[in-house]
C-alpha atoms as a PDB file:
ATOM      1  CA  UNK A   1       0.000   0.000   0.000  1.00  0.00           C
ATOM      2  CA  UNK A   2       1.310   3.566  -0.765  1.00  0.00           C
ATOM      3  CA  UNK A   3       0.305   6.356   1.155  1.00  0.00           C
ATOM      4  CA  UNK A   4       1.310  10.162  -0.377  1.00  0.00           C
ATOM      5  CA  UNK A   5       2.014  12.995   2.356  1.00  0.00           C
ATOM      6  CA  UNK A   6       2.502  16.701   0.559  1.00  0.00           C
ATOM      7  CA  UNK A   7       5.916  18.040   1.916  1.00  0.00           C
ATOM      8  CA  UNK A   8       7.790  21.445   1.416  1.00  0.00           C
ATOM      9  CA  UNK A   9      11.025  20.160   0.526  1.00  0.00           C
ATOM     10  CA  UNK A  10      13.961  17.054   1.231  1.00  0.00           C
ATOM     11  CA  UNK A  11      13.227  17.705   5.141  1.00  0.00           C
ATOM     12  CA  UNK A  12      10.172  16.051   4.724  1.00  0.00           C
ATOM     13  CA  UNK A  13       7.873  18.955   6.242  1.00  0.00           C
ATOM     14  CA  UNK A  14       4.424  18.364   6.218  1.00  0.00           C
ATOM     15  CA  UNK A  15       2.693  21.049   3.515  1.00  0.00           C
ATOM     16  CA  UNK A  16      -1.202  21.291   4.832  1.00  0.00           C
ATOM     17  CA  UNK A  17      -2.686  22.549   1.601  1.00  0.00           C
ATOM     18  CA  UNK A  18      -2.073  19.476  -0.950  1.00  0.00           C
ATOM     19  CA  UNK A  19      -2.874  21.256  -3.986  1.00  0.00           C
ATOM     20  CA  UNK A  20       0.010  23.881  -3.523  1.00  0.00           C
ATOM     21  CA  UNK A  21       2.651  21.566  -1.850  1.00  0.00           C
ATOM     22  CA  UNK A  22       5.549  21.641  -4.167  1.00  0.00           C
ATOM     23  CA  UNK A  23       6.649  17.634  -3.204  1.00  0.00           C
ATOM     24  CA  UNK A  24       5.001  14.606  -2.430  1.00  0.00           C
ATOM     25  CA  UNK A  25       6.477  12.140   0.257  1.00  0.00           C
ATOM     26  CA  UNK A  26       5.648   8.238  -0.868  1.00  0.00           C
ATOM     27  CA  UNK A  27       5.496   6.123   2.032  1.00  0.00           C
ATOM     28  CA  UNK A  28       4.887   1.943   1.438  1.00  0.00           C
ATOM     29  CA  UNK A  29       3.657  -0.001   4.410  1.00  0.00           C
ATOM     30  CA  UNK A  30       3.673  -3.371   5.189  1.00  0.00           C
ATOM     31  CA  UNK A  31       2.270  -5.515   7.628  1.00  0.00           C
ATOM     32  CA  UNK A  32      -1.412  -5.558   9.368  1.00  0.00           C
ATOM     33  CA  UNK A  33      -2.776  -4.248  12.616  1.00  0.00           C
ATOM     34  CA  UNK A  34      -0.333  -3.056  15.144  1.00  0.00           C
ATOM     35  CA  UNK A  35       2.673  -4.305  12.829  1.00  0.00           C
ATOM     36  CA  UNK A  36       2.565  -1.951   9.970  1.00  0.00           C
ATOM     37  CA  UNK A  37       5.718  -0.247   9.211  1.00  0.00           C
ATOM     38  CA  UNK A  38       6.317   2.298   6.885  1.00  0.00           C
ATOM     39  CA  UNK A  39       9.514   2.795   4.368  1.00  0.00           C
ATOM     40  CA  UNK A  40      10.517   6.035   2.824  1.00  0.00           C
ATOM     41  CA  UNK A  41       9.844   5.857  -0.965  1.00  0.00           C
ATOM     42  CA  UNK A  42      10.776   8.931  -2.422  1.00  0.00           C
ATOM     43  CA  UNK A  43       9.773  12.270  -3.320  1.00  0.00           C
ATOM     44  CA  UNK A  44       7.341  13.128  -6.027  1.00  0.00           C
ATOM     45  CA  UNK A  45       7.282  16.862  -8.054  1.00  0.00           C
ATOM     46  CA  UNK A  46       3.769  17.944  -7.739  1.00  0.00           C
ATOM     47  CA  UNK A  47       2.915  18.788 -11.637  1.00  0.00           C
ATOM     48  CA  UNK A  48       0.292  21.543 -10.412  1.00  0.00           C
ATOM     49  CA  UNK A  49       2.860  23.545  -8.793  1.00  0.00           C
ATOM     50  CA  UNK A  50       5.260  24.075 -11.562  1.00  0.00           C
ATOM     51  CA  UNK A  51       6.878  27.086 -11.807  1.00  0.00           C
ATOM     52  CA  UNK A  52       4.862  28.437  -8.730  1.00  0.00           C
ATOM     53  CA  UNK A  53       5.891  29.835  -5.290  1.00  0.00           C
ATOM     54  CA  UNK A  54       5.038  27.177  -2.971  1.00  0.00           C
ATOM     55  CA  UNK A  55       5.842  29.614   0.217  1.00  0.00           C
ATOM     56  CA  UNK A  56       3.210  32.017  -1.244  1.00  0.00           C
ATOM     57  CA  UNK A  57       0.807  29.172  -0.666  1.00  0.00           C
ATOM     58  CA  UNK A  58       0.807  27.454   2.360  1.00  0.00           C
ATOM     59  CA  UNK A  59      -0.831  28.955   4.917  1.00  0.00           C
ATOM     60  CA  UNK A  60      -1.877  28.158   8.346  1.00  0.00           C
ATOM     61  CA  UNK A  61      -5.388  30.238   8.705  1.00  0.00           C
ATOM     62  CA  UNK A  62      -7.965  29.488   6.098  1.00  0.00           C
ATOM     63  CA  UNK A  63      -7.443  33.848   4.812  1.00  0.00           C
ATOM     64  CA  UNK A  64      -5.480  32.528   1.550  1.00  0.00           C
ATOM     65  CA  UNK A  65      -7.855  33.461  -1.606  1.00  0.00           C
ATOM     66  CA  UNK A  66      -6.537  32.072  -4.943  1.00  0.00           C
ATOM     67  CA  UNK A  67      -6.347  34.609  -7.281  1.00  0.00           C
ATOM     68  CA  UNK A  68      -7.921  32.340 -10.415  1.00  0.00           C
ATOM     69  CA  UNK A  69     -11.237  31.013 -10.077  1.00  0.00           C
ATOM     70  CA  UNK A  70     -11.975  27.541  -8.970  1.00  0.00           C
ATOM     71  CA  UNK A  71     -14.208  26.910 -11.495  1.00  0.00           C
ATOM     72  CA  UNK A  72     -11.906  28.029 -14.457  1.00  0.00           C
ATOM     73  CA  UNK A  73     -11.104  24.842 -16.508  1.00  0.00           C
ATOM     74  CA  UNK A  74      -7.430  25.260 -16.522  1.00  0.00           C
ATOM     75  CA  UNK A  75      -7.040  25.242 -12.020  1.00  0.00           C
ATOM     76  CA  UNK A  76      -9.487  22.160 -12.252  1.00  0.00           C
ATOM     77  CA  UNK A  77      -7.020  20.260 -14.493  1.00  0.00           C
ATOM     78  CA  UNK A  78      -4.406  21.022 -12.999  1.00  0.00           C
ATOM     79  CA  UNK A  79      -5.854  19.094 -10.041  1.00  0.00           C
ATOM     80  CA  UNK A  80      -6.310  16.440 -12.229  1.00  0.00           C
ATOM     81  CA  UNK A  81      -2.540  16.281 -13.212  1.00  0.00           C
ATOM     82  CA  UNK A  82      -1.605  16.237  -9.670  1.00  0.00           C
ATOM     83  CA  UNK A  83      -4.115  13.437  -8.803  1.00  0.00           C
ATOM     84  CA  UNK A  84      -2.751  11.301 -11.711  1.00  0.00           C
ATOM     85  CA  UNK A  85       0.649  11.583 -10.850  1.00  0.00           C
ATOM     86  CA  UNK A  86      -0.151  10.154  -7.702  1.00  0.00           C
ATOM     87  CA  UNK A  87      -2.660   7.285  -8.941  1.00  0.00           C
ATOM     88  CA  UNK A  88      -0.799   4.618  -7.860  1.00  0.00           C
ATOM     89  CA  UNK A  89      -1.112   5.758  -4.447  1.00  0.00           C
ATOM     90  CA  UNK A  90      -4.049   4.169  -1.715  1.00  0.00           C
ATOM     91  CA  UNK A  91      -4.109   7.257   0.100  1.00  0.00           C
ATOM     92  CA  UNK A  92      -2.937  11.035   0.417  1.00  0.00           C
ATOM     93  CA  UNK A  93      -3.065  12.459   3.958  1.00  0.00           C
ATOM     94  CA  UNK A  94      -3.631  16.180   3.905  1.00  0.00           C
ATOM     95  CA  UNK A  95      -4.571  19.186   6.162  1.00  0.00           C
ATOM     96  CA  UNK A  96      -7.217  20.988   3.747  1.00  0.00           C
ATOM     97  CA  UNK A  97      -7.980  20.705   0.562  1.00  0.00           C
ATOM     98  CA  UNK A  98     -10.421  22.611  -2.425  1.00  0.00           C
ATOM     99  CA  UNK A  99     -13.115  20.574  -4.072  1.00  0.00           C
ATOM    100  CA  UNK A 100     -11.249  20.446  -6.975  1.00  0.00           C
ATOM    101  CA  UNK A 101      -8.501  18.412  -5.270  1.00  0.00           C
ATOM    102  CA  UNK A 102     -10.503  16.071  -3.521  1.00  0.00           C
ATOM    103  CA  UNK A 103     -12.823  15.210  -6.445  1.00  0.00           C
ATOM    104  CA  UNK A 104      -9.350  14.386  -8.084  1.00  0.00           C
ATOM    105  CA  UNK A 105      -8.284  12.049  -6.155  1.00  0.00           C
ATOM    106  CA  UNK A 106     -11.289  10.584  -5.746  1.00  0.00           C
ATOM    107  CA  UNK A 107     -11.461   9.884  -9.654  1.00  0.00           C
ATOM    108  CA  UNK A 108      -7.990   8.669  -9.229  1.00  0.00           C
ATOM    109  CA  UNK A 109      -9.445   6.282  -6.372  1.00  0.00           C
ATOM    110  CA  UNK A 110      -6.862   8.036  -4.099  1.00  0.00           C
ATOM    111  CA  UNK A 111      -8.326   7.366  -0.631  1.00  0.00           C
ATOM    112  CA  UNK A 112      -8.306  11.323   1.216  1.00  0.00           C
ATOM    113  CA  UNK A 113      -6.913  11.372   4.907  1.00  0.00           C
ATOM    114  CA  UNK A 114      -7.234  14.442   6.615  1.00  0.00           C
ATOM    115  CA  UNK A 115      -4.296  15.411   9.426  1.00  0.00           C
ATOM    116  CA  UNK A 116      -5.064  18.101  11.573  1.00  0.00           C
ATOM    117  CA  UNK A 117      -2.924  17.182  14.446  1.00  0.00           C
ATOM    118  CA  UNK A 118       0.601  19.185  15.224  1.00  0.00           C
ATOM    119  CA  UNK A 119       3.038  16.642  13.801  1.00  0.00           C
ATOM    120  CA  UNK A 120       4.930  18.305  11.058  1.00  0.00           C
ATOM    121  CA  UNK A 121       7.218  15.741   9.489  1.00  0.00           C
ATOM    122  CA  UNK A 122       5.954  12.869   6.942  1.00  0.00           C
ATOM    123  CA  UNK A 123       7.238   9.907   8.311  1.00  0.00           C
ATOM    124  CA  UNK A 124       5.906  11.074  12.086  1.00  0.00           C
ATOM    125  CA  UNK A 125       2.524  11.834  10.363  1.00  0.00           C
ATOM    126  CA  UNK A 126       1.776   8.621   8.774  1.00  0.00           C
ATOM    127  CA  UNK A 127       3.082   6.385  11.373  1.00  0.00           C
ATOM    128  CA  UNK A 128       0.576   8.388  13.795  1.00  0.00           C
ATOM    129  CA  UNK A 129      -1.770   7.701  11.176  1.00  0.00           C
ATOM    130  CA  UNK A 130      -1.163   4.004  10.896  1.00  0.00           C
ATOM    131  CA  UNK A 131      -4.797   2.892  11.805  1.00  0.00           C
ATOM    132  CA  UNK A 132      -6.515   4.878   9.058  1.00  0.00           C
ATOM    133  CA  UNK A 133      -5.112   2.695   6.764  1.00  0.00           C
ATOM    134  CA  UNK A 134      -7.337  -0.612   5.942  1.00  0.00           C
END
């Protein structure tokens, strides 16, 4: 199973909003019940945020306003490029999220885990997380 945590860089520092995070962290686990481990995969681009300020994007308050519109077709596929270079994951864990980026993944079949908790590295996040996963 392959679980996808948006990070801000090679530190592995958890990036709440997925759709801006410039990096993905891909975690496999193994095992069942209270003997799942997780192993460091690698770290994924994020195709939406090419060319993009990630700093300018994540935010820890819910004031951030986009300045394109979330219906415009170009931001929606976008979402889609980021949810299909992630398709081969079971799950992304993630802070927040727009509806465009959840109804991504879910036509990806990307399972959507939401973290609020005050963990901030990858590999801290999804071994906290390790029961969500079925």
């Amino acid at each position: 199973m392959k679980i996808a945590i948006p990070v801000r860089d090679e530190s592995q520092t958890f990036f709440g909003n997925a759709g801006h995070a410039p990096l993905f962290a891909i975690y496999n686990m193994s095992g069942s019940g209270m003997f799942k481990s997780f192993n460091f995969d690698g770290l994924r681009d994020n195709p939406k945020m090419q060319g993009e300020d990630a700093h300018h994007h994540d935010h820890d308050d819910d004031s951030h306003v986009c300045s394109h519109d979330h219906n415009d077709e170009a931001h929606i596929n976008a979402h889609y490029d980021m949810s299909a270079s992630l398709k081969d994951c079971d799950y992304i864990v993630l802070k927040r999220g727009c509806k465009n980026t959840i109804n991504a993944f879910k036509q990806e079949n990307v399972g959507v885990k939401k973290y609020s908790g005050e963990l901030n590295n990858a590999k801290e996040i999804v071994s906290f997380m390790a029961n969500e996963f079925k």
